[in-house]
N, C-alpha and C. Protein backbone atom coordinates (compact mmCIF):
# COMPACT_ATOMS: atom_id res chain seq x y z
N UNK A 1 0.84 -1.20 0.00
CA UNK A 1 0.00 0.00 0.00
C UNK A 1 0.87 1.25 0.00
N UNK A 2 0.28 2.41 -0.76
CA UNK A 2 1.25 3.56 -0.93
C UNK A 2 -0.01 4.16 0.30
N UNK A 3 1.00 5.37 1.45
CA UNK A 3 0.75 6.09 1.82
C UNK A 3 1.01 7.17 2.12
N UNK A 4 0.08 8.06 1.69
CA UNK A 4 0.23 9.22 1.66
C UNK A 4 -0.41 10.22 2.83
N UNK A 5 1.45 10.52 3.72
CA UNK A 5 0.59 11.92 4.38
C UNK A 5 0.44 13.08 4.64
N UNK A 6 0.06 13.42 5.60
CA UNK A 6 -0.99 14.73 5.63
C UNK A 6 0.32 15.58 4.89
N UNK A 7 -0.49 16.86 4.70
CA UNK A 7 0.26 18.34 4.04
C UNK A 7 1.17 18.94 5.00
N UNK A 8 2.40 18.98 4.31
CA UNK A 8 3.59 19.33 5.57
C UNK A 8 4.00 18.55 6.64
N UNK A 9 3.21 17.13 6.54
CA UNK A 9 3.84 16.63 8.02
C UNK A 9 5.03 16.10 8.13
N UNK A 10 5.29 16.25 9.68
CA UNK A 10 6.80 15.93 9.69
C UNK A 10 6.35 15.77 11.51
N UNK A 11 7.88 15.00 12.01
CA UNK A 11 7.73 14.80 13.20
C UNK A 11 8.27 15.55 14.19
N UNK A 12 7.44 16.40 15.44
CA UNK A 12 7.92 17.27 16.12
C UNK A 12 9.04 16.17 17.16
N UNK A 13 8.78 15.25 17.77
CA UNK A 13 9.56 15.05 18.82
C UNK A 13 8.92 13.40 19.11
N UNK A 14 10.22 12.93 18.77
CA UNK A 14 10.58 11.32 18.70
C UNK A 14 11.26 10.15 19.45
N UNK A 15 11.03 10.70 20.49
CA UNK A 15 12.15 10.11 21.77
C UNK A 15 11.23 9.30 22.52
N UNK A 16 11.33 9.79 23.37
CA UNK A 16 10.02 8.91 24.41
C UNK A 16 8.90 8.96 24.20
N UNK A 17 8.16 9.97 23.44
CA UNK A 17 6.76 10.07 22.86
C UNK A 17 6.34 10.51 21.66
N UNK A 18 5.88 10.19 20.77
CA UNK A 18 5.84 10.73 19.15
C UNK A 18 4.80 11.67 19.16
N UNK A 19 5.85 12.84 18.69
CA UNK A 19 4.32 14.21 18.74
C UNK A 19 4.66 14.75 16.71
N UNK A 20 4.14 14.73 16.24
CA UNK A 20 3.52 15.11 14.79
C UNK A 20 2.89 16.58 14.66
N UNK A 21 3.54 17.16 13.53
CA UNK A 21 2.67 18.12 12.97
C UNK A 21 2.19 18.40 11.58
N UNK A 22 1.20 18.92 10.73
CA UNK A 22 0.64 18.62 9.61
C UNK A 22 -0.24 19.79 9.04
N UNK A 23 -0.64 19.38 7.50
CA UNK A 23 -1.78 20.21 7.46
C UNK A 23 -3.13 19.62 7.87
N UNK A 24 -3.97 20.46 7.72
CA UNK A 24 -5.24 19.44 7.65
C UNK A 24 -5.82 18.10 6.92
N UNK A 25 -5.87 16.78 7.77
CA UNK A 25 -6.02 16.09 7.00
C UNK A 25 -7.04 15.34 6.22
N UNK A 26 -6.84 14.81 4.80
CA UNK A 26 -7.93 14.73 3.74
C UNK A 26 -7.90 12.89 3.91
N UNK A 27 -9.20 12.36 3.10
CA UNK A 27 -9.57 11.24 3.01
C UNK A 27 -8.60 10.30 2.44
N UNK A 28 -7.41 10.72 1.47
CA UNK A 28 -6.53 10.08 1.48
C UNK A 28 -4.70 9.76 2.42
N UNK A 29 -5.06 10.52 3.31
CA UNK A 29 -4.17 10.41 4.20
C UNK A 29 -4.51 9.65 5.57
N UNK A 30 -6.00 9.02 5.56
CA UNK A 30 -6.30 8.37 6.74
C UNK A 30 -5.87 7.21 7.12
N UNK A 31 -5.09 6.56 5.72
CA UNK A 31 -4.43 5.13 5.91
C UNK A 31 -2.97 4.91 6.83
N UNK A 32 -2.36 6.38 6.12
CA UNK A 32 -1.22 6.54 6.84
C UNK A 32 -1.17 6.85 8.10
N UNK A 33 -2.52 7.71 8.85
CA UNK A 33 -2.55 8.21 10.29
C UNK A 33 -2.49 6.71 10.94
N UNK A 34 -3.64 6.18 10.42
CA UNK A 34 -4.00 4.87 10.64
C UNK A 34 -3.32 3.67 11.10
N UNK A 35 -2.32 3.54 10.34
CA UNK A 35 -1.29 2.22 10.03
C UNK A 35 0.49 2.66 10.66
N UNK A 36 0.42 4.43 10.28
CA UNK A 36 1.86 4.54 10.41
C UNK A 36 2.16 5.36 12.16
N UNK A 37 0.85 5.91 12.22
CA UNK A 37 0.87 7.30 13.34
C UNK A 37 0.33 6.18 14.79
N UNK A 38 -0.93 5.42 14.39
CA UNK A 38 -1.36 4.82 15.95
C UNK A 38 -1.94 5.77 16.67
N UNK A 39 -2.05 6.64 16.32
CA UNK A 39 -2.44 8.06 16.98
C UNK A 39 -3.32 8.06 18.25
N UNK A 40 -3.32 8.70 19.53
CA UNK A 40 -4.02 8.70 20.24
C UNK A 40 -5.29 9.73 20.70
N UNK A 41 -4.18 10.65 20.15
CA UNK A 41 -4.99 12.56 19.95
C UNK A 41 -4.72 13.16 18.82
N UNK A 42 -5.20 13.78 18.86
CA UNK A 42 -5.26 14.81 17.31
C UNK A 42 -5.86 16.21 17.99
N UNK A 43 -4.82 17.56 18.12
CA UNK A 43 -5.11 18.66 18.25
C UNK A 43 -4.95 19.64 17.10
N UNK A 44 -6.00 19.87 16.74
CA UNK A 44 -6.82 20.88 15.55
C UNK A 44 -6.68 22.29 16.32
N UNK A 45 -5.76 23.23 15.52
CA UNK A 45 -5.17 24.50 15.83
C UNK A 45 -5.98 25.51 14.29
N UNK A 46 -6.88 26.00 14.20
CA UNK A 46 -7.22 26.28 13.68
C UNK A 46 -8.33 27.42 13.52
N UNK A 47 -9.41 27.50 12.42
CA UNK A 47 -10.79 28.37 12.37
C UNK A 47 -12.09 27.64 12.05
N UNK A 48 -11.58 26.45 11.96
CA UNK A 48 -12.83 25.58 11.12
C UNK A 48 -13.66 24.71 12.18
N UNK A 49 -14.43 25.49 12.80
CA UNK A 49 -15.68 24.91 13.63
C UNK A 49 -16.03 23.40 13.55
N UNK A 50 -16.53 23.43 12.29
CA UNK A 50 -17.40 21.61 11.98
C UNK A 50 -16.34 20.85 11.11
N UNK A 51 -16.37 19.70 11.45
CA UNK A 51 -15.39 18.53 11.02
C UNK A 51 -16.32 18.29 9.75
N UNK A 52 -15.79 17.27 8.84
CA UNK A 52 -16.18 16.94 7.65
C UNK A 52 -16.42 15.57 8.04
N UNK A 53 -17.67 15.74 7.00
CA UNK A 53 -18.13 13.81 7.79
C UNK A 53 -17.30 12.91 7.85
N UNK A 54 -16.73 12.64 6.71
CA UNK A 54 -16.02 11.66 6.55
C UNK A 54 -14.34 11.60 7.38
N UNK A 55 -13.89 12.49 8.00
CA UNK A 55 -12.83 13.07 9.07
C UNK A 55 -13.30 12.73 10.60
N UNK A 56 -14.77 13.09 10.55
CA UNK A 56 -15.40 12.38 11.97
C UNK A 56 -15.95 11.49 12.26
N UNK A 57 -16.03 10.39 11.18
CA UNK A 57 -16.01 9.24 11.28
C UNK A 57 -14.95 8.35 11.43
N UNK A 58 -13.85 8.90 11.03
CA UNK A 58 -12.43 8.16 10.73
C UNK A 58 -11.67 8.44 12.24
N UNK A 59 -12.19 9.77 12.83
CA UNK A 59 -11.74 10.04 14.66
C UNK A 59 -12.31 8.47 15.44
N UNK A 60 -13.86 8.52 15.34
CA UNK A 60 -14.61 8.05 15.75
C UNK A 60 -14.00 6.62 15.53
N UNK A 61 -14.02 5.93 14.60
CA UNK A 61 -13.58 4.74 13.91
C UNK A 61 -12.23 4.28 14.83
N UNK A 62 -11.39 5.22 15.03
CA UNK A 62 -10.24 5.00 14.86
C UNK A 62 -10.12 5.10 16.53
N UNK A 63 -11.19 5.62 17.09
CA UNK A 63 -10.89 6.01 18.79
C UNK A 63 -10.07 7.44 19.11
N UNK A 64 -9.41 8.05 17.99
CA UNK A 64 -8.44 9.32 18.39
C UNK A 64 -9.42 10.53 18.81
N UNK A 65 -9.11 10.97 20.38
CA UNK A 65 -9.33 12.30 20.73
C UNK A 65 -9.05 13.11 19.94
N UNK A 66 -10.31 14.08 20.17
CA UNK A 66 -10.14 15.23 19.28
C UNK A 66 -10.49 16.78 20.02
N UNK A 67 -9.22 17.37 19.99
CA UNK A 67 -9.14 18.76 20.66
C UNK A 67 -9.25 19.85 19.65
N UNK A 68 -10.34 20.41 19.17
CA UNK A 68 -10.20 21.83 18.72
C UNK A 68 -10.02 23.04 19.71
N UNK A 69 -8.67 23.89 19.14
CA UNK A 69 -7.86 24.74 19.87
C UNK A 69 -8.34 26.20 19.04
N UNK A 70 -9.72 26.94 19.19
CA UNK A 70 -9.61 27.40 17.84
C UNK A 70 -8.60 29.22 18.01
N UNK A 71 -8.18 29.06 16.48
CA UNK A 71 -7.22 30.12 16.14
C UNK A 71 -7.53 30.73 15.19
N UNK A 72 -7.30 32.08 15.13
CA UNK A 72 -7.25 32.76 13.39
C UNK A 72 -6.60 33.48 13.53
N UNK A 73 -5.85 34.35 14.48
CA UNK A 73 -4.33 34.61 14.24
C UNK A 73 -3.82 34.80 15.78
N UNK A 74 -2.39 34.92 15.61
CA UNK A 74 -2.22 35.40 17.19
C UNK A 74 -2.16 36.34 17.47
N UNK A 75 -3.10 37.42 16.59
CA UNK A 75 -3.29 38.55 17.35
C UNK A 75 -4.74 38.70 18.19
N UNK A 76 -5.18 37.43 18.43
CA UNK A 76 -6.88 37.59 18.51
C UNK A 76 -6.67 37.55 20.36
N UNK A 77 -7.69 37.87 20.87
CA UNK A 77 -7.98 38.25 22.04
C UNK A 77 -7.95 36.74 22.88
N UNK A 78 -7.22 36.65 23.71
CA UNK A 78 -7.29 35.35 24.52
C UNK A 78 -6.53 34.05 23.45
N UNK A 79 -5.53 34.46 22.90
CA UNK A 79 -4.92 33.00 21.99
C UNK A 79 -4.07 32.91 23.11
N UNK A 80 -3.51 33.66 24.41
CA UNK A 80 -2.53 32.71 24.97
C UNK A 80 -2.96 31.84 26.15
N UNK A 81 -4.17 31.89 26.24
CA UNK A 81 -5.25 31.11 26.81
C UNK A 81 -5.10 29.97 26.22
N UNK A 82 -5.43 29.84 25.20
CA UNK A 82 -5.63 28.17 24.01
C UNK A 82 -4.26 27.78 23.85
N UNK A 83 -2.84 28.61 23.91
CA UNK A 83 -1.52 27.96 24.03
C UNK A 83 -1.99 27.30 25.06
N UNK A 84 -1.81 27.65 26.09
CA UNK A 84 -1.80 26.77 27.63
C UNK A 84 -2.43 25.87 27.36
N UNK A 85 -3.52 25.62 26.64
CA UNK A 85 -4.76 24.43 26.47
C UNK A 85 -3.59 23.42 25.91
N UNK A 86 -3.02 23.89 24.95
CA UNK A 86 -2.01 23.03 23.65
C UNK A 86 -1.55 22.59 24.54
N UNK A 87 -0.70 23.24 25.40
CA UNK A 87 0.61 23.05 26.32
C UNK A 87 0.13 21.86 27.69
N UNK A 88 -1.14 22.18 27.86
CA UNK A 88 -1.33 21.23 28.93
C UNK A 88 -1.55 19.63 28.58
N UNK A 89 -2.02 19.64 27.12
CA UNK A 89 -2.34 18.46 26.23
C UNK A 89 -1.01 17.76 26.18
N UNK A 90 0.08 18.61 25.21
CA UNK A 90 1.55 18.24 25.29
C UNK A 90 1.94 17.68 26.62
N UNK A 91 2.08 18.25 27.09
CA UNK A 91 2.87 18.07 29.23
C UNK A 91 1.95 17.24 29.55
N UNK A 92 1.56 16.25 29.00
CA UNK A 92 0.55 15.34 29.60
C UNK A 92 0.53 13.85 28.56
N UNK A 93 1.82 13.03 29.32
CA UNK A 93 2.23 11.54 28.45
C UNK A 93 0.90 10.47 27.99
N UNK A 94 -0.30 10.73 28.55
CA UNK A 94 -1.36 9.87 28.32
C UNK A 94 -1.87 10.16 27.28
N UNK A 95 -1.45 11.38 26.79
CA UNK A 95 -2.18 11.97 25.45
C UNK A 95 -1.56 11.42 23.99
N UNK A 96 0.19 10.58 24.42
CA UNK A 96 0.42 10.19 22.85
C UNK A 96 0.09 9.34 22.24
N UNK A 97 0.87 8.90 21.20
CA UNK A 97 1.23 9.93 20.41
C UNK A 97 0.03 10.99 19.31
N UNK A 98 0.77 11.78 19.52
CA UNK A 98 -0.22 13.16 19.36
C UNK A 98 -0.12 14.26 17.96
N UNK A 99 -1.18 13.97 16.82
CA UNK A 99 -0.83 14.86 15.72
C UNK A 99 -1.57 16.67 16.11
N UNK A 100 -0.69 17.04 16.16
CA UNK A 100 -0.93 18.82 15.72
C UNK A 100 -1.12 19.33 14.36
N UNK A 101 -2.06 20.21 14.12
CA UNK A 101 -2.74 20.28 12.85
C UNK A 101 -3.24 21.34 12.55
N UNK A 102 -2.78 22.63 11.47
CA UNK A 102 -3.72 23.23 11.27
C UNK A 102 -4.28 23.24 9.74
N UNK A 103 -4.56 24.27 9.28
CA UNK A 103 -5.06 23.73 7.68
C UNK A 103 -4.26 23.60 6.59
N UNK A 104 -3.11 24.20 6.76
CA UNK A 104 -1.96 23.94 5.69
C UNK A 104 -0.69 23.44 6.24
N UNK A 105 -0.65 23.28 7.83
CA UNK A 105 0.66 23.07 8.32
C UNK A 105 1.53 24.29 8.30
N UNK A 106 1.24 25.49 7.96
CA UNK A 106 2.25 26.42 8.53
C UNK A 106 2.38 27.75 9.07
N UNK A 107 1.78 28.30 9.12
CA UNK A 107 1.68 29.53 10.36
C UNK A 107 1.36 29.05 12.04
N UNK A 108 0.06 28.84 11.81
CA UNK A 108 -0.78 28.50 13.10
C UNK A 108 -0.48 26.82 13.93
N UNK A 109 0.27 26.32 13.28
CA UNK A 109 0.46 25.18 13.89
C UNK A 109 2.12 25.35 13.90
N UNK A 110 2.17 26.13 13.36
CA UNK A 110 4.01 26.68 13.32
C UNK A 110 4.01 27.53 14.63
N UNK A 111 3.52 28.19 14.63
CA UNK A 111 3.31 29.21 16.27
C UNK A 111 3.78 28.16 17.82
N UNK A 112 2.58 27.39 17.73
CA UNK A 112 2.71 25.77 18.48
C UNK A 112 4.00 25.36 18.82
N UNK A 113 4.46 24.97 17.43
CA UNK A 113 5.50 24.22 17.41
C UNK A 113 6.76 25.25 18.27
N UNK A 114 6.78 26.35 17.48
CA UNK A 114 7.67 27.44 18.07
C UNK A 114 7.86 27.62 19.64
N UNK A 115 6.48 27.53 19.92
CA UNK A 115 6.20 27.41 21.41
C UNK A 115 6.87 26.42 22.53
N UNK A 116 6.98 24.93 21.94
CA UNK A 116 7.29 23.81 22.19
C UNK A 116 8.82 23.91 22.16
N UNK A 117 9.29 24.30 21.26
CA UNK A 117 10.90 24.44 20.79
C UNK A 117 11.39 25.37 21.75
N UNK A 118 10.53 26.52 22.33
CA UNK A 118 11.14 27.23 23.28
C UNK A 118 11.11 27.18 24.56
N UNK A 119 9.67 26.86 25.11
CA UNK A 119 9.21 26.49 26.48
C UNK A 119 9.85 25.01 26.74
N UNK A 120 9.39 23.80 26.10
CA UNK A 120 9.67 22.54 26.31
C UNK A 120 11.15 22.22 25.88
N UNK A 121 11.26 22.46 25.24
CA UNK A 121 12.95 21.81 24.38
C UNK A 121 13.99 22.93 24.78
N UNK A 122 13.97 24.01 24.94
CA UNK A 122 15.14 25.05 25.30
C UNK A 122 15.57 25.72 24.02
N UNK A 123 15.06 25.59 22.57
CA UNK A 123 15.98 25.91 21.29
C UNK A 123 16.10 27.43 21.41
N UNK A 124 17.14 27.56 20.92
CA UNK A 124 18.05 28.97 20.20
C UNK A 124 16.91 30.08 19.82
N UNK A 125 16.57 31.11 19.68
CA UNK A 125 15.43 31.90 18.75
C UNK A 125 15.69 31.79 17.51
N UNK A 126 17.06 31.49 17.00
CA UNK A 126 17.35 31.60 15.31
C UNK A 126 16.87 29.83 14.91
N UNK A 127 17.10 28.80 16.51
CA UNK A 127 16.36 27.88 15.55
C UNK A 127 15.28 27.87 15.18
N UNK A 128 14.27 28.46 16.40
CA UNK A 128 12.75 28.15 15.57
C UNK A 128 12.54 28.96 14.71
N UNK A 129 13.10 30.40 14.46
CA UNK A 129 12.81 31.16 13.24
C UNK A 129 12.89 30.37 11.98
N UNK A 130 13.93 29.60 12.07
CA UNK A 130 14.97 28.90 11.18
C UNK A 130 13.25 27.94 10.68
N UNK A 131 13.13 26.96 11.72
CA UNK A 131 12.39 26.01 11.38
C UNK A 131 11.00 26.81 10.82
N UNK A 132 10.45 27.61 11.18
CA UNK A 132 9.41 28.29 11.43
C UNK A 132 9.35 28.51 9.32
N UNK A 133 10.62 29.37 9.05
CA UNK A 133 10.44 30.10 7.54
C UNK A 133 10.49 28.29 6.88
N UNK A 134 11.00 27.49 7.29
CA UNK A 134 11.01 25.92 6.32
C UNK A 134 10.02 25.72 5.98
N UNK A 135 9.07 25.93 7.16
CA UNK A 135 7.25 25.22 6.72
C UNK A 135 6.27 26.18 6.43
N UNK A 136 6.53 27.49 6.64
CA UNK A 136 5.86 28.39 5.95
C UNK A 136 6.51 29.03 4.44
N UNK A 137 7.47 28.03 3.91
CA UNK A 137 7.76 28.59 2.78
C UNK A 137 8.23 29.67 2.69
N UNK A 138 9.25 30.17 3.65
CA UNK A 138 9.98 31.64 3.58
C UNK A 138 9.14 32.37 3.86
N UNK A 139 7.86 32.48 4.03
CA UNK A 139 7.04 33.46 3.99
C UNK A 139 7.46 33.78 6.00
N UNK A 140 7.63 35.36 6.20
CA UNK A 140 8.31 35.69 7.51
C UNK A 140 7.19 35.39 8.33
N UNK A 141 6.10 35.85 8.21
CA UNK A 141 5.17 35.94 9.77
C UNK A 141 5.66 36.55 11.25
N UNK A 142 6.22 37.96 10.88
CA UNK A 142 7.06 38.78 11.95
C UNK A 142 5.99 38.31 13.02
N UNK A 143 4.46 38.92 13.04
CA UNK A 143 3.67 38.71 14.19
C UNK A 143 3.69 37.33 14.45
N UNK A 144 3.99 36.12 14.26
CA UNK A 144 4.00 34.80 14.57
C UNK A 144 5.10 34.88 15.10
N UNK A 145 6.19 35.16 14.38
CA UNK A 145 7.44 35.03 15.42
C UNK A 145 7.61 35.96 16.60
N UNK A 146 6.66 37.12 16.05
CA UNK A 146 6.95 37.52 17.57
C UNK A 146 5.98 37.34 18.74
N UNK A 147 5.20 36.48 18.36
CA UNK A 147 3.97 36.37 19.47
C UNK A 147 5.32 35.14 20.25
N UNK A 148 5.91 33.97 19.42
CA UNK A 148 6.47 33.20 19.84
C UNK A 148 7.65 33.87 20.87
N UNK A 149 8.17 34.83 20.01
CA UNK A 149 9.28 35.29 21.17
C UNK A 149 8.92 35.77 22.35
N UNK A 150 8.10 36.54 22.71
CA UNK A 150 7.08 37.28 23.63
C UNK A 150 6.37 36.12 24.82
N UNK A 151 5.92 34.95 24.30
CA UNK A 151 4.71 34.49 24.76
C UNK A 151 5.61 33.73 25.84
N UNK A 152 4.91 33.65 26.93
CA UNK A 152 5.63 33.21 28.43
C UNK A 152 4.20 32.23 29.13
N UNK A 153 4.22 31.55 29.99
CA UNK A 153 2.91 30.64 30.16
C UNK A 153 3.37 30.59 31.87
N UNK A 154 1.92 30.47 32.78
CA UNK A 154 2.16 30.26 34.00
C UNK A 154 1.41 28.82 34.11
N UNK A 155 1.46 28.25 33.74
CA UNK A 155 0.82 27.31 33.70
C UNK A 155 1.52 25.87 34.24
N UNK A 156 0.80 25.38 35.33
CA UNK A 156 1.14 24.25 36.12
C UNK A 156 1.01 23.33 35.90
N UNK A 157 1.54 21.75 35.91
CA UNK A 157 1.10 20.69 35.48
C UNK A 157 1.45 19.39 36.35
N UNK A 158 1.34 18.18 36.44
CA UNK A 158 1.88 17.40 37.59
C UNK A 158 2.92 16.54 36.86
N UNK A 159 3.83 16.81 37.59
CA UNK A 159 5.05 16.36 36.98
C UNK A 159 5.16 14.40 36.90
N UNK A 160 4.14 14.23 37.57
CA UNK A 160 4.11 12.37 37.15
C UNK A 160 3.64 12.22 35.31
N UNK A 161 2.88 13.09 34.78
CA UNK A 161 2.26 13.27 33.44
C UNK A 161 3.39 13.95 32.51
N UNK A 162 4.82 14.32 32.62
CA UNK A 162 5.29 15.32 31.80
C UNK A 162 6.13 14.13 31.40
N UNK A 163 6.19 14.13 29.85
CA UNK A 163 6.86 13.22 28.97
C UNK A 163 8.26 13.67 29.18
N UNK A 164 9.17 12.63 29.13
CA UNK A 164 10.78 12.89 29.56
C UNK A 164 11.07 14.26 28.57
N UNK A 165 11.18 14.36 27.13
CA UNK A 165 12.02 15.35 26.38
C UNK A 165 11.74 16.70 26.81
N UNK A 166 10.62 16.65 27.68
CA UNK A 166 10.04 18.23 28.40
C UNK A 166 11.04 18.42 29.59
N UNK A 167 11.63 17.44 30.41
CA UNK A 167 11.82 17.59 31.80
C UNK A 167 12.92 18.55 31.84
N UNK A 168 14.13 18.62 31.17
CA UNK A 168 15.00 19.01 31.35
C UNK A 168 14.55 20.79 31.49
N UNK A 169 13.39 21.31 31.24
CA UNK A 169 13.33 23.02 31.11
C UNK A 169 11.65 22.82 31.76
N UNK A 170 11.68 22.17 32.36
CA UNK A 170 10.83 22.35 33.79
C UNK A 170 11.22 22.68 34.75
N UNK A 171 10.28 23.61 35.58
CA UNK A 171 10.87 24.35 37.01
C UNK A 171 9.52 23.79 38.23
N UNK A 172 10.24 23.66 39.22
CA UNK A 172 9.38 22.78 40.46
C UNK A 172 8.71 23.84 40.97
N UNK A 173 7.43 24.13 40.93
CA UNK A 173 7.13 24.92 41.83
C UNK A 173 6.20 25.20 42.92
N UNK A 174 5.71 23.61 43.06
CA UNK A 174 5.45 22.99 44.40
C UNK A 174 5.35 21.92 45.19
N UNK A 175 6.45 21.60 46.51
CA UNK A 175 6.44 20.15 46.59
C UNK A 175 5.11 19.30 46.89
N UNK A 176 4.33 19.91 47.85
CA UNK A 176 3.29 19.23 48.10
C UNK A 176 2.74 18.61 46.97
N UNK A 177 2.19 19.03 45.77
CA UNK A 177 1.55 18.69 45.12
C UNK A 177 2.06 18.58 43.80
N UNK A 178 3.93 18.48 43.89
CA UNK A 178 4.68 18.01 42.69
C UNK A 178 4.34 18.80 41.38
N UNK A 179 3.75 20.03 41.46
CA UNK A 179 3.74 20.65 40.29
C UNK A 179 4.70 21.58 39.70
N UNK A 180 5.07 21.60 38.50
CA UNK A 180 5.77 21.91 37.79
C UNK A 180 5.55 22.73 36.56
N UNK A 181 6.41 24.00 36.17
CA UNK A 181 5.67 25.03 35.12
C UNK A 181 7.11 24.79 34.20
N UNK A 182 6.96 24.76 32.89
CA UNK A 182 7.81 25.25 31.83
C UNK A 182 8.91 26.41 32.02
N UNK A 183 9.98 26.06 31.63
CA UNK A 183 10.75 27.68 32.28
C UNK A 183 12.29 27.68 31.52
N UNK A 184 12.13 29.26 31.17
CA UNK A 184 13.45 29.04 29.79
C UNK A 184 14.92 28.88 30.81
N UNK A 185 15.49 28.49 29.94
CA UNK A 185 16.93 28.20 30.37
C UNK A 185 17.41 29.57 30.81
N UNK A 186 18.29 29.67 31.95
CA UNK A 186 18.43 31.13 32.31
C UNK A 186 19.41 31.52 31.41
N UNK A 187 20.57 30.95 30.11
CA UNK A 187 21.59 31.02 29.28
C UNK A 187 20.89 30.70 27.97
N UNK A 188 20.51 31.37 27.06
CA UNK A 188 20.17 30.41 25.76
C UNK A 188 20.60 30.18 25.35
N UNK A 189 22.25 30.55 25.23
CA UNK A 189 23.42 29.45 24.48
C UNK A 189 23.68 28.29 25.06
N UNK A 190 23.61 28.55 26.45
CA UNK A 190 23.12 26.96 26.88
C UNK A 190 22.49 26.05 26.84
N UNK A 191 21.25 26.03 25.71
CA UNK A 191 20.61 25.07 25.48
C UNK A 191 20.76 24.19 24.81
N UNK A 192 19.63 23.14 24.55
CA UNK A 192 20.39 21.85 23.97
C UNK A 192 20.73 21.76 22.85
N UNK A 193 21.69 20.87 22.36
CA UNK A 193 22.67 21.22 21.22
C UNK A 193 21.52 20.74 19.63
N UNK A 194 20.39 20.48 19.75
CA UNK A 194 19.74 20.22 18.67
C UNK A 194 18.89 21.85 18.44
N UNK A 195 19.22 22.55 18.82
CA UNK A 195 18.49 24.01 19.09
C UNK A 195 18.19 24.70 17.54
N UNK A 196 19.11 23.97 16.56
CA UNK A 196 19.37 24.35 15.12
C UNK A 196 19.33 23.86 14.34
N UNK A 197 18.48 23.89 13.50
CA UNK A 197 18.40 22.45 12.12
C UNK A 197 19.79 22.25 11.32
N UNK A 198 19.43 21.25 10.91
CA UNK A 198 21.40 20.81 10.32
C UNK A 198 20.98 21.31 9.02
């Protein structure tokens, strides 16, 4: 069987838990979610309210959670509200493996990703710029990159749920109840040495 998938996808983070990102996906890419992904969640970063029948049957079919995160740009009122939503989904190992999705794979699910690369992983700012212009086709998105550079999260989570590749840029910030918030490296040249695409 040939399979074909989604638009732009590629894999965010492959270590201890497989997290995916993509465009929106069509009736011929359900074999590959299917057979190659195992998928457990599927978070929809996007504007598009109602699923397409045949997309919510194939959730349904298939058992994969489905989180709509909705977006139409990051300049809209309360988007760093719906990061944290993303972020709490991510920081939470019961959820993989997990495709991220918006309708073409590159602004709005690029934002995400940016997010992840900086809060969770520690990367460089020139890497995610770097990665950021790959999947949007050079096209800049100053306000995307700079919502990414800007955007900071207080957001708590229980550190028994946080998938290993997160741990290292987690900060403790309470014992009783073992919770733990995202937190940048106090050096950003100190971060980890994958910070830059080869």
């Amino acid at each position: 069987m040939n399979y074909i998938p989604p638009l732009n996808f590629s894999p965010v983070v492959s270590t201890d838990v497989s997290l995916y990102r993509s465009g929106y996906p069509m009736a011929l890419n359900y074999s590959f979610i299917r057979d190659q992904l195992h998928l457990k969640t599927i978070i929809y970063i996007g504007d598009k309210n109602e699923l397409s029948e045949d997309y919510n049957e194939f959730l349904k079919g298939e058992g994969i959670q489905y989180h709509h995160i909705f977006m139409d740009s990051c300049r809209e009122e309360g988007v760093e509200e719906r990061m944290d939503q993303v972020l709490r989904l991510v920081l939470d190992v019961d959820n993989y493996p997990i495709l991220m999705h918006s309708n073409k794979g590159k602004h709005r699910v690029g934002i995400v990703v940016g997010i992840i690369r900086k809060l969770l992983q520690g990367w460089s700012t020139a890497g995610i710029y770097q990665e950021y212009g790959i999947f949007s086709g050079g096209l800049k998105g100053d306000a995307d990159l700079e919502f990414i550079t800007m955007f900071e999260t207080n957001l708590n989570v229980r550190m028994a749920k946080v998938p290993q590749f997160a741990l290292p840029c987690m900060l403790k910030v309470s014992n009783e109840a073992e919770l733990w918030k995202p937190s940048l490296p106090s050096n950003e040249s100190s971060s980890n040495s994958q910070n830059t695409l080869p």
